[in-house]
PDB file of N, CA and C in Angstrom:
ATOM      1  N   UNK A   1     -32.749 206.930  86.322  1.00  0.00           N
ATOM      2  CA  UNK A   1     -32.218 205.588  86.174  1.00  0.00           C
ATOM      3  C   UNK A   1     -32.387 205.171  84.722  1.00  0.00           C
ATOM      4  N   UNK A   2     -31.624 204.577  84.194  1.00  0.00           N
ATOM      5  CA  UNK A   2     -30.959 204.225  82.613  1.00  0.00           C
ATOM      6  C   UNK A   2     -30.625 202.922  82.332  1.00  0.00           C
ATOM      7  N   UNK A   3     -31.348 202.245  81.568  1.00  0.00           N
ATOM      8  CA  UNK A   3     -31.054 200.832  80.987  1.00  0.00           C
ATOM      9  C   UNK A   3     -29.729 200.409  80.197  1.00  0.00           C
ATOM     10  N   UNK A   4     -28.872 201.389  81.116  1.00  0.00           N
ATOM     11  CA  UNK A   4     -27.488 201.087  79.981  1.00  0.00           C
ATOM     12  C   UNK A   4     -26.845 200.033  80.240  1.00  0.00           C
ATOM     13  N   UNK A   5     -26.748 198.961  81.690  1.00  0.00           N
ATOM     14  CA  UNK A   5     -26.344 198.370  81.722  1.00  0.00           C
ATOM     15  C   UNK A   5     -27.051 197.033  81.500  1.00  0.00           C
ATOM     16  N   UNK A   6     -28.345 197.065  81.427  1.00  0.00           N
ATOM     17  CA  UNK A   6     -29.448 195.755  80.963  1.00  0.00           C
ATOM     18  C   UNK A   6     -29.784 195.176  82.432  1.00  0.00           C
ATOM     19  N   UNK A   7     -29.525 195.789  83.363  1.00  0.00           N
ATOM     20  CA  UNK A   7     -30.724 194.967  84.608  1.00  0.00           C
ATOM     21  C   UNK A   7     -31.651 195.013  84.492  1.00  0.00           C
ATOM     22  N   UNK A   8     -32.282 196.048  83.480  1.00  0.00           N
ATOM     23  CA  UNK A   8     -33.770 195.933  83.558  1.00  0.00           C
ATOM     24  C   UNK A   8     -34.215 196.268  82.158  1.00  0.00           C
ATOM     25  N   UNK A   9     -35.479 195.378  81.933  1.00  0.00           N
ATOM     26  CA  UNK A   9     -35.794 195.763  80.563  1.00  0.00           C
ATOM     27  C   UNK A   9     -37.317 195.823  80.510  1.00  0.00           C
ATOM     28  N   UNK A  10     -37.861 196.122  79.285  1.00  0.00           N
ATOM     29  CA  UNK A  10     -39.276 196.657  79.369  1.00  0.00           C
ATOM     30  C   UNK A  10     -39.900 194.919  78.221  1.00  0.00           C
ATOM     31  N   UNK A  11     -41.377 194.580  78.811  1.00  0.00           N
ATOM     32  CA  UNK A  11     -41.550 193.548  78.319  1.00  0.00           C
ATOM     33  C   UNK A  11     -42.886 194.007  77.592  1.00  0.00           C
ATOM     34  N   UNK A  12     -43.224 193.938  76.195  1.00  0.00           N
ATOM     35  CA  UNK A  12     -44.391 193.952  75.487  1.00  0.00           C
ATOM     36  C   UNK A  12     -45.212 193.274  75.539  1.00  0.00           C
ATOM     37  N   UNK A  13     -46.220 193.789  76.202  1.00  0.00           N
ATOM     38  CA  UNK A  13     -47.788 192.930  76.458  1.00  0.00           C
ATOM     39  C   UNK A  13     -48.189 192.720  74.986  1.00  0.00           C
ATOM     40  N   UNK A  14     -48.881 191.524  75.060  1.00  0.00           N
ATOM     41  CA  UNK A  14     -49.829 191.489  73.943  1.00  0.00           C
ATOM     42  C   UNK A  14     -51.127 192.692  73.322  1.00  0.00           C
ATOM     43  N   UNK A  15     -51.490 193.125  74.787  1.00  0.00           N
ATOM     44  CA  UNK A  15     -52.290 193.811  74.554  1.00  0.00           C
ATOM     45  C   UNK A  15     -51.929 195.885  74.617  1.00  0.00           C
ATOM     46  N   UNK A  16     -50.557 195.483  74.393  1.00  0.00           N
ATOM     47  CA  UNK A  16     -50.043 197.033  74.338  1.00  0.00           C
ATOM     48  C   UNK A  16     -49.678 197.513  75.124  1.00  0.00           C
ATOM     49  N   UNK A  17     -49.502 197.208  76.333  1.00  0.00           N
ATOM     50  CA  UNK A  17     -48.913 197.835  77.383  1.00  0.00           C
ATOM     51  C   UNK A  17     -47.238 197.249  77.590  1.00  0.00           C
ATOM     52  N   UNK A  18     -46.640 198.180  78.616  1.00  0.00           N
ATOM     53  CA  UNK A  18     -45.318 197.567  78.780  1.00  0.00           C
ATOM     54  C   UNK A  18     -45.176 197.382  80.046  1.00  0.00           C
ATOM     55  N   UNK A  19     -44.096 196.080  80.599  1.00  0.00           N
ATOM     56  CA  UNK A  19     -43.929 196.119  82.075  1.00  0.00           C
ATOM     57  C   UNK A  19     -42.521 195.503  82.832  1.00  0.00           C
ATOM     58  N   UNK A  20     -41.970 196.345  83.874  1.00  0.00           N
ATOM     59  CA  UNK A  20     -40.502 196.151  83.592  1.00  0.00           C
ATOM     60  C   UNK A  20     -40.592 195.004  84.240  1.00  0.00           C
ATOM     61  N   UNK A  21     -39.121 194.846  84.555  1.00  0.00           N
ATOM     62  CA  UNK A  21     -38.917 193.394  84.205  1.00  0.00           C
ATOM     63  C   UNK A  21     -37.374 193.546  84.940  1.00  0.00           C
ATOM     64  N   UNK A  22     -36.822 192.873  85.940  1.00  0.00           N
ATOM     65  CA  UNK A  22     -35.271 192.629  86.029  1.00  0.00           C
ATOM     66  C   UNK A  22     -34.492 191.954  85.712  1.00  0.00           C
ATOM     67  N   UNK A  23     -33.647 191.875  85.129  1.00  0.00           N
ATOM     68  CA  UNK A  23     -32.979 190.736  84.611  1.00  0.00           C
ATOM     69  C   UNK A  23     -31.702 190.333  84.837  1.00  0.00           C
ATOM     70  N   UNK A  24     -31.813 188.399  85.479  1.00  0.00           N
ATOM     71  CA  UNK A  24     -30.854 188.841  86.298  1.00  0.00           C
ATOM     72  C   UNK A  24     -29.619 187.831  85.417  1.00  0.00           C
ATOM     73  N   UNK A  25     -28.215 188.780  84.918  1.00  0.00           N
ATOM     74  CA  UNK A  25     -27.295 187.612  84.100  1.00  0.00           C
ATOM     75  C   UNK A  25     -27.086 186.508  84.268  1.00  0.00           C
ATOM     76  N   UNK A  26     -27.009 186.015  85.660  1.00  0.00           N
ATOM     77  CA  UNK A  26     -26.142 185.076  86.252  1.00  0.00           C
ATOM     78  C   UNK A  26     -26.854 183.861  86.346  1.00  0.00           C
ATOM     79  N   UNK A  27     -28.334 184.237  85.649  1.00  0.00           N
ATOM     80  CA  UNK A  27     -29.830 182.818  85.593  1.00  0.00           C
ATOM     81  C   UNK A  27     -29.285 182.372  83.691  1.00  0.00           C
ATOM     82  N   UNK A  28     -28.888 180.860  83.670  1.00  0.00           N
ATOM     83  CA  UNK A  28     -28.938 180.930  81.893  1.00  0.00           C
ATOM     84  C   UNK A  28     -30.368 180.428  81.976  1.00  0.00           C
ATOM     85  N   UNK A  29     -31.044 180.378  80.581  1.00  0.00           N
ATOM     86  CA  UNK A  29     -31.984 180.084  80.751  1.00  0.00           C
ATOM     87  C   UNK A  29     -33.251 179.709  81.535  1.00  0.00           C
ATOM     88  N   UNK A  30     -33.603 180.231  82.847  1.00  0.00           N
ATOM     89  CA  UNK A  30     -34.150 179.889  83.696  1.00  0.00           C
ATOM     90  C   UNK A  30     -35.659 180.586  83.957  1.00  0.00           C
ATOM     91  N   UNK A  31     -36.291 180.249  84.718  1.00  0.00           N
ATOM     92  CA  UNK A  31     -37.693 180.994  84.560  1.00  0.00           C
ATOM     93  C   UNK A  31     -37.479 181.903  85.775  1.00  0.00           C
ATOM     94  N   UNK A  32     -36.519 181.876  86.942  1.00  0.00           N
ATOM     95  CA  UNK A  32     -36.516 182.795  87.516  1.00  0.00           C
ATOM     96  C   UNK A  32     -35.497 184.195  87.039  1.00  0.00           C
ATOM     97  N   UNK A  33     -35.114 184.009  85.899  1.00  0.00           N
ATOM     98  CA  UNK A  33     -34.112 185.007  85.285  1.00  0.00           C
ATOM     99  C   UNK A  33     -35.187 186.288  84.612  1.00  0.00           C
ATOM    100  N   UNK A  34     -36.301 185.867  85.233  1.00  0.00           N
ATOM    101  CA  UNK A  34     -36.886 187.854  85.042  1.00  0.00           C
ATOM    102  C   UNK A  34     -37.812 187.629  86.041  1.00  0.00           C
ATOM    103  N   UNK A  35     -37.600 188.949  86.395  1.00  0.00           N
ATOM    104  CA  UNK A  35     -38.519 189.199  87.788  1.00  0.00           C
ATOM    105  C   UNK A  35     -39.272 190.629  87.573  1.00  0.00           C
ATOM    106  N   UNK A  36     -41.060 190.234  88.059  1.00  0.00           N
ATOM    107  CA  UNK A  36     -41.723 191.657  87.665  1.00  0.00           C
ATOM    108  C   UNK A  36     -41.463 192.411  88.850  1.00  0.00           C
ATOM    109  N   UNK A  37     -41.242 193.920  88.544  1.00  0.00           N
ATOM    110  CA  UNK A  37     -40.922 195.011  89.305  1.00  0.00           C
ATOM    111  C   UNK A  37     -41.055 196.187  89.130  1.00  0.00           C
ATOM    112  N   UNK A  38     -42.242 196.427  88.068  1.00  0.00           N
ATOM    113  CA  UNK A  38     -42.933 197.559  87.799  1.00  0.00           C
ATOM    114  C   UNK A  38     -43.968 197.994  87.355  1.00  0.00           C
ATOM    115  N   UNK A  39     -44.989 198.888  87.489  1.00  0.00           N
ATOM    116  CA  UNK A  39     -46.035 198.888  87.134  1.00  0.00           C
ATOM    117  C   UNK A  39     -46.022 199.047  85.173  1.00  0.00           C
ATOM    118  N   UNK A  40     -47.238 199.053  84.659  1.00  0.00           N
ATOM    119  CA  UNK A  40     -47.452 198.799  83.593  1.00  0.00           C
ATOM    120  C   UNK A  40     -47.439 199.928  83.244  1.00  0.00           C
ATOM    121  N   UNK A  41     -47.017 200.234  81.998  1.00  0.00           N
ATOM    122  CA  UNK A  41     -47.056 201.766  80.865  1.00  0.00           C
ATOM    123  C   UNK A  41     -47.388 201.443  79.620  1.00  0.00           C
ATOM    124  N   UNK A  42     -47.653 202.698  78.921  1.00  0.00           N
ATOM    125  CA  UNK A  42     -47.987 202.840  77.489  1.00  0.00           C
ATOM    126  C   UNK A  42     -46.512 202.889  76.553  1.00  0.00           C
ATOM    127  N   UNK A  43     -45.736 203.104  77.393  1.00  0.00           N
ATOM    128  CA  UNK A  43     -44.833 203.812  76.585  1.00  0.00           C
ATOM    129  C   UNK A  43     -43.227 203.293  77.703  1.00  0.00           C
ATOM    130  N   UNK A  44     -42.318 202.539  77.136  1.00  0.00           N
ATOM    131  CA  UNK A  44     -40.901 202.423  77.113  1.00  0.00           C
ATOM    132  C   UNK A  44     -40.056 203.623  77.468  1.00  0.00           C
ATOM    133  N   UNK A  45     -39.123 203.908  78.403  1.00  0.00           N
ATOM    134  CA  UNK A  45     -37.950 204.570  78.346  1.00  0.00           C
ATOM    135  C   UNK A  45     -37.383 204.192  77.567  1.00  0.00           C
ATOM    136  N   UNK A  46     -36.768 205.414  76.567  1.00  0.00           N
ATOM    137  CA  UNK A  46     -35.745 205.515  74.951  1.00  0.00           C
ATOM    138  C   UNK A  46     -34.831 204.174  75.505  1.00  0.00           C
ATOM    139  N   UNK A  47     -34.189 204.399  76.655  1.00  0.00           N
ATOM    140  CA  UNK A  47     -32.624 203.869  77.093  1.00  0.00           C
ATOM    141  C   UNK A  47     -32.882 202.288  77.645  1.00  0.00           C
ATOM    142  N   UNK A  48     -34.227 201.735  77.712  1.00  0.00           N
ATOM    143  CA  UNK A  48     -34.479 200.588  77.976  1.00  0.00           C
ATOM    144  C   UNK A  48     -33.929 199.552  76.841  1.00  0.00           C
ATOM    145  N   UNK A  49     -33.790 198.323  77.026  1.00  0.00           N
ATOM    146  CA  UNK A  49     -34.326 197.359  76.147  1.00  0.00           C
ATOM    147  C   UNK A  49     -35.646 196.982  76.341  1.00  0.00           C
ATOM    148  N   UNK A  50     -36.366 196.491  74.713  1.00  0.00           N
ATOM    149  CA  UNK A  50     -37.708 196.224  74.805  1.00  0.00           C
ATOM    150  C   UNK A  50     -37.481 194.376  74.421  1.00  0.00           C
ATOM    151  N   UNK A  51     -38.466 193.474  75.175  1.00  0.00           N
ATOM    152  CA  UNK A  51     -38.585 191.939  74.782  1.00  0.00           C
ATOM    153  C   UNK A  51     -39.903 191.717  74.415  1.00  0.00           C
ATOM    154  N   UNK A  52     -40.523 191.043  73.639  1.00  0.00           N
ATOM    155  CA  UNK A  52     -41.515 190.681  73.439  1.00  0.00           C
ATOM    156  C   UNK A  52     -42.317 189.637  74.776  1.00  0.00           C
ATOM    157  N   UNK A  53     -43.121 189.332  74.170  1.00  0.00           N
ATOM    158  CA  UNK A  53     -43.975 188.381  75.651  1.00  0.00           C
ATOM    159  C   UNK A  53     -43.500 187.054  74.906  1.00  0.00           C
ATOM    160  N   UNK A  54     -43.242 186.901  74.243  1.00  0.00           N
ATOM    161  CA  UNK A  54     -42.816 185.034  74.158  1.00  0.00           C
ATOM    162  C   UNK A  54     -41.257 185.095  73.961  1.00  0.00           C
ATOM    163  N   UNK A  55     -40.341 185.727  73.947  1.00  0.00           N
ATOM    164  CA  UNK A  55     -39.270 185.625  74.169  1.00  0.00           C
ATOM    165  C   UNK A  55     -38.933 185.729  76.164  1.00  0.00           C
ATOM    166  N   UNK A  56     -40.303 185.137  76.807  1.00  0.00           N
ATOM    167  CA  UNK A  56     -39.522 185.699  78.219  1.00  0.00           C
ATOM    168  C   UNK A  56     -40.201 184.194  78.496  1.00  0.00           C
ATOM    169  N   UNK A  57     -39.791 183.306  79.342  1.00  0.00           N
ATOM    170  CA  UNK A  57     -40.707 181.845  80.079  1.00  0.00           C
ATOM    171  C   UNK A  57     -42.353 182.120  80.587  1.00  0.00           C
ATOM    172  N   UNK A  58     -43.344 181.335  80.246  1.00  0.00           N
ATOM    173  CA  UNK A  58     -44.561 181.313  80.848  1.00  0.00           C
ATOM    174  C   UNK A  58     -44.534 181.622  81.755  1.00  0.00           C
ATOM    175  N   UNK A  59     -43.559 181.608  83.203  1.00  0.00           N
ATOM    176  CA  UNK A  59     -44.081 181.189  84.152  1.00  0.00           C
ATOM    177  C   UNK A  59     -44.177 183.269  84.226  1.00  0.00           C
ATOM    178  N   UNK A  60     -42.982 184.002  83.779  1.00  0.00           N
ATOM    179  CA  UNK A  60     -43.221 185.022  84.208  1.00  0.00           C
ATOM    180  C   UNK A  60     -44.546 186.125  83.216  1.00  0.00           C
ATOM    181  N   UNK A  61     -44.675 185.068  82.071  1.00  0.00           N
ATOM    182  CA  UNK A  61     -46.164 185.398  81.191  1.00  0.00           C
ATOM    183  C   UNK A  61     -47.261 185.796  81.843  1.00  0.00           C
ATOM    184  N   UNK A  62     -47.437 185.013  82.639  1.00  0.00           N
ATOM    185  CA  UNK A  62     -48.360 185.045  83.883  1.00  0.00           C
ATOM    186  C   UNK A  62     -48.347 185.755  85.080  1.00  0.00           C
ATOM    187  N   UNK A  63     -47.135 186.691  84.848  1.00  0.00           N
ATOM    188  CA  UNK A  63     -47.075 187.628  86.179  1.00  0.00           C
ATOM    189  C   UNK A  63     -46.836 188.955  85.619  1.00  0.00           C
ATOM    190  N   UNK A  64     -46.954 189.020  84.131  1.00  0.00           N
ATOM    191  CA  UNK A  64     -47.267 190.525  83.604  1.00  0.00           C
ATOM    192  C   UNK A  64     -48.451 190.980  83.496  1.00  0.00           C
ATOM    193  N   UNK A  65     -49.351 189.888  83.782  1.00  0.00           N
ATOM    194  CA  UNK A  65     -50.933 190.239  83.535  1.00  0.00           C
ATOM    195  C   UNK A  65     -51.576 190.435  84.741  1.00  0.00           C
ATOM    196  N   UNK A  66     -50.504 190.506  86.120  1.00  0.00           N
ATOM    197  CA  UNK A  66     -51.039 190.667  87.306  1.00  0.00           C
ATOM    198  C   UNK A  66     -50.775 192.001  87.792  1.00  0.00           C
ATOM    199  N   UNK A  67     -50.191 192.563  86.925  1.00  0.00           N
ATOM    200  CA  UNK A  67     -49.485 194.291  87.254  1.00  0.00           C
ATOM    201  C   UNK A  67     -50.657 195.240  86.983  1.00  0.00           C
TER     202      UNK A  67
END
């Protein structure tokens, strides 16, 4: 499975880890427009997009640190 079409993208922990993330188009700006759905890694698939942790809403800030 391949991030070519952007449903899913990889989100940068502060503390170095990564954790996916779904993303859904059809939310504009909304806090339910990413949803966690994967465990945490060191390391990104090439074919992902990567987001930082403050480019995504608090509310889901708080649900990357529960993975």
């Amino acid at each position: 499975m391949g991030g070519k079409h952007g449903k899913y993208a990889y989100v940068l922990r502060n503390d170095g880890w990564y954790v996916k993330v779904r993303v859904l188009k059809s939310r504009e700006d909304d806090a339910s427009k990413y949803i966690v759905v994967g465990p945490k890694r060191r390391e990104p698939p090439v074919s992902f997009p990567v987001l930082k942790e403050d480019e995504v809403p608090e509310e889901t800030r708080r649900q990357l640190y529960q993975v």
